[in-house]
Every structure is written in C-alpha cells, then in structure tokens.
N, C-alpha and C. Protein backbone atom coordinates (compact mmCIF):
# COMPACT_ATOMS: atom_id res chain seq x y z
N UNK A 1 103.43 9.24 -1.27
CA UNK A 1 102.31 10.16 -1.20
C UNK A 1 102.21 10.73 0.20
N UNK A 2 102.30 12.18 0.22
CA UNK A 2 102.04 12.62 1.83
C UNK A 2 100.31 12.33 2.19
N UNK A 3 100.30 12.99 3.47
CA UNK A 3 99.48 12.77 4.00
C UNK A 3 97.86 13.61 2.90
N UNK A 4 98.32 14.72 2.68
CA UNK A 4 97.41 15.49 1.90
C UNK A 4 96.53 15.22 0.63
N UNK A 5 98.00 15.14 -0.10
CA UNK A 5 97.47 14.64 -1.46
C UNK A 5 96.45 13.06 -1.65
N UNK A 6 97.42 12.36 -0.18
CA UNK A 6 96.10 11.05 0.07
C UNK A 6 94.85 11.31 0.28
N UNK A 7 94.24 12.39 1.06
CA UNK A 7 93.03 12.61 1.33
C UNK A 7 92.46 13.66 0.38
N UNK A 8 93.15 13.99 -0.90
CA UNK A 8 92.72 14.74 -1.74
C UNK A 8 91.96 13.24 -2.49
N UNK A 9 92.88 12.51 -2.94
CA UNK A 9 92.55 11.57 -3.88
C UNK A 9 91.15 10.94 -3.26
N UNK A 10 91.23 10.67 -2.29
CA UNK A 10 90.27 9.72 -1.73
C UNK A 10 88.82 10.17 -1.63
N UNK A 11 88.99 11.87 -1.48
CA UNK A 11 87.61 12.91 -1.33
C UNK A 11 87.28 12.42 -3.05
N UNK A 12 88.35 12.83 -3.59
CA UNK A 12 87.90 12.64 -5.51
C UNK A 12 87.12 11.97 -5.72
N UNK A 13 87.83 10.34 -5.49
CA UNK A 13 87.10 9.12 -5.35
C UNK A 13 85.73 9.30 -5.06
N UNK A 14 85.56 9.10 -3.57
CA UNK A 14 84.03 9.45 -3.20
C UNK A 14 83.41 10.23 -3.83
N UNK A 15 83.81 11.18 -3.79
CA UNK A 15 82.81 11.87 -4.75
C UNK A 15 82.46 11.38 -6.27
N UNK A 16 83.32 11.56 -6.82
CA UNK A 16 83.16 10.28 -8.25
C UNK A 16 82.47 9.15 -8.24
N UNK A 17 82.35 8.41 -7.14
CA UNK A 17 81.89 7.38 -6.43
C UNK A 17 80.44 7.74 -6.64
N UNK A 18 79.98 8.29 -5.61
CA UNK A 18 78.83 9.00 -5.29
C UNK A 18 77.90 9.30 -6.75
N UNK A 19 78.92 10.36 -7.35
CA UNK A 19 78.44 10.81 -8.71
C UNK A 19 77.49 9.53 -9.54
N UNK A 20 78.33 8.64 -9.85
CA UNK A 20 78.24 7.67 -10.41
C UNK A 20 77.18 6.30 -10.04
N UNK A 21 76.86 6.56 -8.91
CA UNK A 21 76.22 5.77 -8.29
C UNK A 21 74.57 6.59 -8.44
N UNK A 22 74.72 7.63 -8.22
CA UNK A 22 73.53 9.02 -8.57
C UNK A 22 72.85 8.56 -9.52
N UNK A 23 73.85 8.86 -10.83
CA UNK A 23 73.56 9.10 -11.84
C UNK A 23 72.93 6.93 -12.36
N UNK A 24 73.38 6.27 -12.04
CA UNK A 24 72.79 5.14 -12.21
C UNK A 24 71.56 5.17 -11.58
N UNK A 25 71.09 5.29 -10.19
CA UNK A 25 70.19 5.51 -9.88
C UNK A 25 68.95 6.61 -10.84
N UNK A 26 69.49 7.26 -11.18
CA UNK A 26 68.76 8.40 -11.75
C UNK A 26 68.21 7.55 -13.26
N UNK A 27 68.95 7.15 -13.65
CA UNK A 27 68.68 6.54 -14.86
C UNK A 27 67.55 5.47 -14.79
N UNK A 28 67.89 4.45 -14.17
CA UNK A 28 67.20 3.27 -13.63
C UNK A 28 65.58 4.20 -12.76
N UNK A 29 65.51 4.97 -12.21
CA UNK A 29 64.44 5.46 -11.33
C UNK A 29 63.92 6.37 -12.95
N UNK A 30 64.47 7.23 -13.82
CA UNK A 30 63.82 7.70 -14.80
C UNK A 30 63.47 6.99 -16.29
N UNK A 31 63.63 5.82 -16.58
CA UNK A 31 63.52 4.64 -17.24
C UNK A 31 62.45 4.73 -17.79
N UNK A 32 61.65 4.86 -18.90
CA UNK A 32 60.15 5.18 -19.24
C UNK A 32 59.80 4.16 -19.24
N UNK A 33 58.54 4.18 -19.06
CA UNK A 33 57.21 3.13 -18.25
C UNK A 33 57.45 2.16 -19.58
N UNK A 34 57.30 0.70 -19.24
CA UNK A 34 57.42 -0.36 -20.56
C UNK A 34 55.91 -0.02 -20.93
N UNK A 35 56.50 -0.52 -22.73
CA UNK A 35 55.05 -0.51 -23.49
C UNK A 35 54.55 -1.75 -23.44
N UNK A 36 53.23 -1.91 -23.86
CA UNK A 36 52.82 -3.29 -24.58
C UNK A 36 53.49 -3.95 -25.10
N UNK A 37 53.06 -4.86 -25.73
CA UNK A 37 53.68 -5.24 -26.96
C UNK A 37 52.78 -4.82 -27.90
N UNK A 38 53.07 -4.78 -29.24
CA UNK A 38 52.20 -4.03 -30.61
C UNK A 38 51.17 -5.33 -30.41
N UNK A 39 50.39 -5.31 -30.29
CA UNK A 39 49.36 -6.64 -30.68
C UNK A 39 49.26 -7.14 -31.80
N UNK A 40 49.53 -8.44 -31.77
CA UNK A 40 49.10 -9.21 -33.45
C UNK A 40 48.15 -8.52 -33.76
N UNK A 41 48.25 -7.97 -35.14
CA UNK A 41 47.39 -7.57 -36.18
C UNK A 41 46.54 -6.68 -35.96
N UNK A 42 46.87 -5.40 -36.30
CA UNK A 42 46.43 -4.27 -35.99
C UNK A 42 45.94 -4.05 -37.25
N UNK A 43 44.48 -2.87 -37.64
CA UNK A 43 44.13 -2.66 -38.62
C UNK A 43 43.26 -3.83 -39.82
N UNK A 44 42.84 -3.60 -40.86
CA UNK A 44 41.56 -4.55 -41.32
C UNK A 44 42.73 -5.73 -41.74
N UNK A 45 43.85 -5.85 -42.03
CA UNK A 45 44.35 -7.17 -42.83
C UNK A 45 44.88 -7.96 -41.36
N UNK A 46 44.08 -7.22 -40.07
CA UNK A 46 44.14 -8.50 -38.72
C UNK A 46 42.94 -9.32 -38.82
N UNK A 47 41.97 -8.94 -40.00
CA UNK A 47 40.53 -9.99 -39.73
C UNK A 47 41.04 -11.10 -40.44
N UNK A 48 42.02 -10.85 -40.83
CA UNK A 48 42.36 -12.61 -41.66
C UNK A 48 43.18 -12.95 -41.41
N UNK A 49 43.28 -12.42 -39.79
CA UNK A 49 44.58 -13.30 -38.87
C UNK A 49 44.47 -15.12 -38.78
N UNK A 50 43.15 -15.42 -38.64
CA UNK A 50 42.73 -17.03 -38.74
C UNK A 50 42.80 -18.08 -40.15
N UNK A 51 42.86 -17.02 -40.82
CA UNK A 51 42.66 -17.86 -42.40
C UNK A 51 44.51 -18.58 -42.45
N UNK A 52 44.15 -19.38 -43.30
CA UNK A 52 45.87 -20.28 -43.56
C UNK A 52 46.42 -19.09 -44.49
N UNK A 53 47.95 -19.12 -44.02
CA UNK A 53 49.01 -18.50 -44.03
C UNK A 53 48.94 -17.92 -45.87
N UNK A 54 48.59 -19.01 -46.89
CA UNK A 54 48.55 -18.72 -48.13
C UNK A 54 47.13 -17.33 -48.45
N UNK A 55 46.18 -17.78 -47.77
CA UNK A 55 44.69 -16.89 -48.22
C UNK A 55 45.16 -15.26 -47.24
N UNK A 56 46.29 -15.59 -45.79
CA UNK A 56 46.06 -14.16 -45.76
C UNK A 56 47.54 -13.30 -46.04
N UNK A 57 47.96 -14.25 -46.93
CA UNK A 57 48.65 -13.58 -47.49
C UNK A 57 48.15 -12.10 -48.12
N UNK A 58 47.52 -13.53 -49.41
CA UNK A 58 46.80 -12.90 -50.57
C UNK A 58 45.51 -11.72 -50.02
N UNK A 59 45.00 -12.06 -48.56
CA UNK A 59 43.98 -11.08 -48.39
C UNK A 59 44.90 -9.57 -48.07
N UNK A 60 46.03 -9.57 -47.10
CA UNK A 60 46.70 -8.64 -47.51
C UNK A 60 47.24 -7.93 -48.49
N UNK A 61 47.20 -8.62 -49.44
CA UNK A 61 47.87 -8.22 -50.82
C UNK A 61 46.62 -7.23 -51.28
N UNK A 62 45.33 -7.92 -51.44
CA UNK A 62 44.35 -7.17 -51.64
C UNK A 62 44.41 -5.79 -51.09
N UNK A 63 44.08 -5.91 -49.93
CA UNK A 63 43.74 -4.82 -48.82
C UNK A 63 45.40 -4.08 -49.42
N UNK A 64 46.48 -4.07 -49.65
CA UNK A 64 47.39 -3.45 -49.68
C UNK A 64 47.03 -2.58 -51.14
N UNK A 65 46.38 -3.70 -52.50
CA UNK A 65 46.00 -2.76 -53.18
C UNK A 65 44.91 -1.73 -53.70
N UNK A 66 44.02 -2.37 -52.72
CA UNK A 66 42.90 -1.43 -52.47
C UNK A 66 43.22 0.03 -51.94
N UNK A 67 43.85 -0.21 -51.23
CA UNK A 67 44.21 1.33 -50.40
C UNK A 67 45.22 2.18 -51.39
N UNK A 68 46.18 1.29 -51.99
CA UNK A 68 46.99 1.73 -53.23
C UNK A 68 46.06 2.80 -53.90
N UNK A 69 45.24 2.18 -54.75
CA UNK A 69 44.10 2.36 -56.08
C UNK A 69 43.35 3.34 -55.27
N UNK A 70 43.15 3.71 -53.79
CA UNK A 70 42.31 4.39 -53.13
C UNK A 70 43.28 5.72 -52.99
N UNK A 71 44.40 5.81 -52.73
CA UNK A 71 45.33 6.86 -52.63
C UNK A 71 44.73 8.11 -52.87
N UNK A 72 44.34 8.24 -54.55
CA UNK A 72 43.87 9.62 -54.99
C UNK A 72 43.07 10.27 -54.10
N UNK A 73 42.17 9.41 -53.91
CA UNK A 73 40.90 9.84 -53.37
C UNK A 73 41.22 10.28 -51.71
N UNK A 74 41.54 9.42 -51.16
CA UNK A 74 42.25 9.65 -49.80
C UNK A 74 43.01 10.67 -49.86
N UNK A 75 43.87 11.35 -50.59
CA UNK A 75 44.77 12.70 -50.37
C UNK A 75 43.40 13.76 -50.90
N UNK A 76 42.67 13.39 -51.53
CA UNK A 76 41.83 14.98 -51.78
C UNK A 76 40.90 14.92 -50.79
N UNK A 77 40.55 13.84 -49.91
CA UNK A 77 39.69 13.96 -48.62
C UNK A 77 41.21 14.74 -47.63
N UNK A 78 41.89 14.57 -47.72
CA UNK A 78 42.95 15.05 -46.95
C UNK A 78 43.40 16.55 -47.05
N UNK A 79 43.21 16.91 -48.38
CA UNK A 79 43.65 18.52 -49.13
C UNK A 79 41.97 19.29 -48.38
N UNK A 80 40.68 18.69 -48.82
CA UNK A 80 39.62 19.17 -48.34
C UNK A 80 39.75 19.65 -46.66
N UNK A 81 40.16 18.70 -45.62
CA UNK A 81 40.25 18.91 -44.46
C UNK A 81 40.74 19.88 -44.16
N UNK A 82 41.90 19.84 -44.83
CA UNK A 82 42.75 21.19 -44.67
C UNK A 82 42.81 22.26 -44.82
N UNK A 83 41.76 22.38 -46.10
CA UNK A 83 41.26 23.72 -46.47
C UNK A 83 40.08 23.83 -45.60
N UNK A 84 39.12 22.94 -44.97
CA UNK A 84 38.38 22.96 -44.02
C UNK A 84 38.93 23.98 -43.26
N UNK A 85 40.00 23.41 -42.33
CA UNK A 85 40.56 23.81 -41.14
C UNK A 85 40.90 25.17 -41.54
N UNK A 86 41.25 26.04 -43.09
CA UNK A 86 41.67 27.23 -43.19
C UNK A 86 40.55 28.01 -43.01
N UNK A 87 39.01 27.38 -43.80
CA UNK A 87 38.17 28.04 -43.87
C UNK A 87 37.48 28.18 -42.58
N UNK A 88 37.69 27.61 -41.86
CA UNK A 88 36.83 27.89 -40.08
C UNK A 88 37.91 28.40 -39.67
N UNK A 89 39.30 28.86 -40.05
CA UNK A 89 40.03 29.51 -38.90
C UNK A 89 39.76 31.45 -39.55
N UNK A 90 39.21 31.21 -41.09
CA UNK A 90 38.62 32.59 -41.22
C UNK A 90 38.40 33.66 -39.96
N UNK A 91 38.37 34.87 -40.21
CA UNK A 91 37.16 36.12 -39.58
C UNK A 91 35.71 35.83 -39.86
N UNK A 92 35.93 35.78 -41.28
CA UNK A 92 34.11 35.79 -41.69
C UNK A 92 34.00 34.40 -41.90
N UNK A 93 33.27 33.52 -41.81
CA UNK A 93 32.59 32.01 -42.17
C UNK A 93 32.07 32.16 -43.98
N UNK A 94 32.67 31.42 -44.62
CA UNK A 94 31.65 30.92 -45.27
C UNK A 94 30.92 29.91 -45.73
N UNK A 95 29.51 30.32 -45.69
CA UNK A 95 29.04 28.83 -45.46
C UNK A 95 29.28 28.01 -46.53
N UNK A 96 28.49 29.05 -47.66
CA UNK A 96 28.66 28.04 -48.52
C UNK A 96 29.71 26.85 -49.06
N UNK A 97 30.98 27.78 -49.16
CA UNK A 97 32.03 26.90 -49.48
C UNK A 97 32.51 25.99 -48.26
N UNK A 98 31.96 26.26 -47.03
CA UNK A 98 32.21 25.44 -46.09
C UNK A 98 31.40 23.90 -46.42
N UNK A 99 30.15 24.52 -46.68
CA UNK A 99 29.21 22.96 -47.04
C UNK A 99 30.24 22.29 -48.10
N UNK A 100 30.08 23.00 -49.39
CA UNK A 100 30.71 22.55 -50.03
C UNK A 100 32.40 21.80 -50.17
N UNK A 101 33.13 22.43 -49.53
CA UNK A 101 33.85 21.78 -48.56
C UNK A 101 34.18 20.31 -48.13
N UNK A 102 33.11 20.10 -46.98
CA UNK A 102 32.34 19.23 -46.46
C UNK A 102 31.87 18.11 -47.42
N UNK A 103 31.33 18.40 -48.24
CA UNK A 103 30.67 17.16 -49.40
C UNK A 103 31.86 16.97 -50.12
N UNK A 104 33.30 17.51 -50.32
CA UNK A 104 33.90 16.65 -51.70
C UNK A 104 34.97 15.92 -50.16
N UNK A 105 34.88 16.31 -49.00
CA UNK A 105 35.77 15.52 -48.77
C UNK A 105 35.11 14.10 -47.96
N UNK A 106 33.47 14.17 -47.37
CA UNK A 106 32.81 13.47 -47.65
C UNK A 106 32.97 12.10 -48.85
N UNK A 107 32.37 13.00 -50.33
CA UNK A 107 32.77 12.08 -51.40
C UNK A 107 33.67 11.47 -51.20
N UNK A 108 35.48 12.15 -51.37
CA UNK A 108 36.41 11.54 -51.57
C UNK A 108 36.22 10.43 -50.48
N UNK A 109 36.38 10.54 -49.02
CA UNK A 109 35.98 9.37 -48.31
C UNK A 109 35.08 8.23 -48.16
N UNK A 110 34.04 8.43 -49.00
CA UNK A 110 33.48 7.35 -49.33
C UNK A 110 33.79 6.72 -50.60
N UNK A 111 34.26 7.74 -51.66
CA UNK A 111 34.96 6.97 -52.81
C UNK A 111 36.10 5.68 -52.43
N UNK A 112 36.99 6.44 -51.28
CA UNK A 112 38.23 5.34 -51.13
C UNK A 112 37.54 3.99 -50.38
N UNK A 113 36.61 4.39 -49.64
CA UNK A 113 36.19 2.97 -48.54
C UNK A 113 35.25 2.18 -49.80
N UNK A 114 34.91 3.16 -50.69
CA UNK A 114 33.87 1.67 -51.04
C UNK A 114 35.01 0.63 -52.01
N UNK A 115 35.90 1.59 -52.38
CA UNK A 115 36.88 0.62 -53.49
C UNK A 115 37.58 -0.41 -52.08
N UNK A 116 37.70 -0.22 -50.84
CA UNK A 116 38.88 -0.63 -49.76
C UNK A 116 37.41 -1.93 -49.21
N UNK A 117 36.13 -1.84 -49.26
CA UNK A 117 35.06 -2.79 -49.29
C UNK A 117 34.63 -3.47 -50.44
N UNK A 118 34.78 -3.17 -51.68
CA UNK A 118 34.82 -4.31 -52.70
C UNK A 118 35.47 -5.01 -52.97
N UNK A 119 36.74 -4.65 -52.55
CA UNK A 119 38.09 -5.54 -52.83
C UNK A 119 37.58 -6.49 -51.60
N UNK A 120 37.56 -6.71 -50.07
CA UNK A 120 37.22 -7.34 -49.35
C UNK A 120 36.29 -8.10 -49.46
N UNK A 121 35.52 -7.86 -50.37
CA UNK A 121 34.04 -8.26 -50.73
C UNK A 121 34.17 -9.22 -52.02
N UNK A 122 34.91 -8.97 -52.55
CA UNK A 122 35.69 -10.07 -53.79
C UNK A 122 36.67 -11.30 -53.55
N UNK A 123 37.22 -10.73 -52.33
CA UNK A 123 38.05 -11.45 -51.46
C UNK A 123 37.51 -12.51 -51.32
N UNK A 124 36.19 -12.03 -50.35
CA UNK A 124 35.42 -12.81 -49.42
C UNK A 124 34.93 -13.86 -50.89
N UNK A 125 34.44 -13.28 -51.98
CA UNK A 125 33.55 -14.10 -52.56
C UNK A 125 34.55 -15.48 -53.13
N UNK A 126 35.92 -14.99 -53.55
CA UNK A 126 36.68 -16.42 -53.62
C UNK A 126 36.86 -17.59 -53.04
N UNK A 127 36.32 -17.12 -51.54
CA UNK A 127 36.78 -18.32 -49.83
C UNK A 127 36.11 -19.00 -50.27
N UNK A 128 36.15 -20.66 -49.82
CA UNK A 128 34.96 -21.91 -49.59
C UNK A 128 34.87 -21.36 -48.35
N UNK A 129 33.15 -21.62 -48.02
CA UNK A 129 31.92 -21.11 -46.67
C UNK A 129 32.68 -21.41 -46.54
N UNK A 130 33.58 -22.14 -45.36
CA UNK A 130 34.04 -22.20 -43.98
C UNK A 130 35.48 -21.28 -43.69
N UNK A 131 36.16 -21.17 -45.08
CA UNK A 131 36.75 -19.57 -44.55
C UNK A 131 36.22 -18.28 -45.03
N UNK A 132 35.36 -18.50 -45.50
CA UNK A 132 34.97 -16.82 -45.88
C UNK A 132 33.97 -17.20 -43.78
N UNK A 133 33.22 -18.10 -43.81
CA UNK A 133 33.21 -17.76 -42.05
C UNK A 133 34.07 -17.18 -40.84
N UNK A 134 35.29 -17.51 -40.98
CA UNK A 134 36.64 -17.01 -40.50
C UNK A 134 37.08 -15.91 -40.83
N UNK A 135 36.68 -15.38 -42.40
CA UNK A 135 36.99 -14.07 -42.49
C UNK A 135 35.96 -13.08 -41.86
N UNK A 136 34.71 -13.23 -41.93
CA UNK A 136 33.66 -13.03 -40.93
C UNK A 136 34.14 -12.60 -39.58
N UNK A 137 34.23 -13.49 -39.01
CA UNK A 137 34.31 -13.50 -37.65
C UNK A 137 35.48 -12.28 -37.35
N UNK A 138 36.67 -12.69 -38.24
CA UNK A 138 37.82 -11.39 -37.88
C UNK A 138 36.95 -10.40 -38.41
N UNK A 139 36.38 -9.99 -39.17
CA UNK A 139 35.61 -8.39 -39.57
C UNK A 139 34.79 -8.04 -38.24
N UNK A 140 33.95 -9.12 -37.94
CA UNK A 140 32.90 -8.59 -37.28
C UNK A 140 33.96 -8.26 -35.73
N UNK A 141 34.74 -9.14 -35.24
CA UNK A 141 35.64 -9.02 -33.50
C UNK A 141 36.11 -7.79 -33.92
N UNK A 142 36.43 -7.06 -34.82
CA UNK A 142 36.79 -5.81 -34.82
C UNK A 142 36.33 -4.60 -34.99
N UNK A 143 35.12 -4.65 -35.27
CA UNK A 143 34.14 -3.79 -36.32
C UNK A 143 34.56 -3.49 -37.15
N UNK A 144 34.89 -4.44 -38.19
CA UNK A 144 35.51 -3.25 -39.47
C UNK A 144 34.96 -3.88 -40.47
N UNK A 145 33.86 -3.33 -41.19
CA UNK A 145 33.15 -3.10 -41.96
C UNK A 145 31.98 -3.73 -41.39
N UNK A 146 31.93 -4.62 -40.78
CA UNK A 146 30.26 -5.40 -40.19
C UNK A 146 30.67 -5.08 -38.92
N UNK A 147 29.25 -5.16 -37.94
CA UNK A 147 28.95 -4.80 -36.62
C UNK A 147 29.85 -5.42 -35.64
N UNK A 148 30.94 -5.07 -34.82
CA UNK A 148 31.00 -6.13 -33.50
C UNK A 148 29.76 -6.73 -33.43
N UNK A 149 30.37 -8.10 -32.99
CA UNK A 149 30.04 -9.63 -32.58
C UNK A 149 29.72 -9.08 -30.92
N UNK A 150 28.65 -9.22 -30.63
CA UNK A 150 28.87 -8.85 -29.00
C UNK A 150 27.88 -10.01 -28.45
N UNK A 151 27.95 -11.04 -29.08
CA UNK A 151 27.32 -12.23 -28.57
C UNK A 151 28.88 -13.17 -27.56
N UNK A 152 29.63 -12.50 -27.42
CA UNK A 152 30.62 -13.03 -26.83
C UNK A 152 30.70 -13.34 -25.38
C-alpha cells in the first residue's frame, strides 16, 4: 500500500468511526422517555382485585358479559354522538333535533350502565358479607359505581 491510498483508508475509517459512534449516541440520547408500568387492574373488573382468584374470576366473567348484552345500546349512544357532532357542525342549529339528539343518546347510556350495575349488583348479592365487603372497598377506592372512600 503506498503512502496515499493508506491515508485514504484511514480518513474512511474515522469517519465511519465517527459516523457510527454519532449515530449510537443519537439513538441512546433520542430513546423515548420509559413508561409506567400498566397498573394492576385497570377499569371496574380491578374492584375485585382482592377477592380469591375463583370469585374474580367469575366477577370478570360477569362484567365481561354485561358489557357484551350492553353492546347495542352502547353503539347507538355512539351513532347519537356522532350525529351530535354533525348536527352542531351545521350553519343553522337545530334545536330541536339537537335536544332530541341528546336524550336517545342519554337513554342509550343509561340503558347500558344500568344492565353493567345489575350484573355487579347480582354479583355482589352471591358473596358471603366478608367478600361482598372486599368487593366494596375495590368499588368504592375507585369510584366506580359508589363514592370514593376518602376516609383514607
């Protein structure tokens, strides 16, 4: 190798070098921020995170078919919104069908929660007191369906 082509190779190098060393840096310095972790039990089938492994099974099972059996109702509160959102992006307002509107997707949303609270409520009535207490306590630490517990 003459003298030239040696200091060709060697500029390469470094630079390649360099490149490479950049680009690790770059990666490692642009790295997105770590998440949490998902927290145990997100959503209402976390209030029967305490109950034994068999009852929250089955309380999930519930809650899975409550929301099932609730479906209908939940997509026409969902179709309502939407036509909501067409009818206020109108020129002209109208009210009326706006109220009206308003009340079936209302309805539909209270149709699905009360079937997604009786099932819980049937749930509850199977426990012996000291776990339907436990199921308690997970409803209320979360607010979902009874008040936060703020005696804590």
């Amino acid at each position: 190798m003459n003298d030239g082509t040696l200091k060709t190779a060697l500029a390469t190098s470094l630079a390649l070098n360099i490149f490479i060393l950049g680009a690790a840096a770059g990666g490692w310095f642009w790295q997105p921020a770590p998440t949490p972790p998902q927290q145990a039990g997100q959503g209402l089938a976390a209030a029967a995170q305490a109950l034994d492994p068999d009852q929250r099974q089955t309380f999930r099972q519930v809650v899975a078919t409550a929301r099932r059996d609730a479906q209908p109702d939940s997509q026409i509160a969902r179709e309502e919104r939407d036509k909501l959102a067409n009818l206020l992006k109108a020129p002209n307002l109208d009210r009326g069908t706006i109220d009206s509107t308003l009340e079936m997707t209302r309805a539909a949303d209270t149709r699905a929660r009360a079937r997604l609270e009786a099932a819980v409520v049937d749930f509850a009535e199977s426990l012996d007191p000291q776990s339907r207490a436990i199921l308690i306590e997970g409803l209320s630490s979360r607010g979902q369906m009874l008040p936060r517990d703020t005696k804590k």
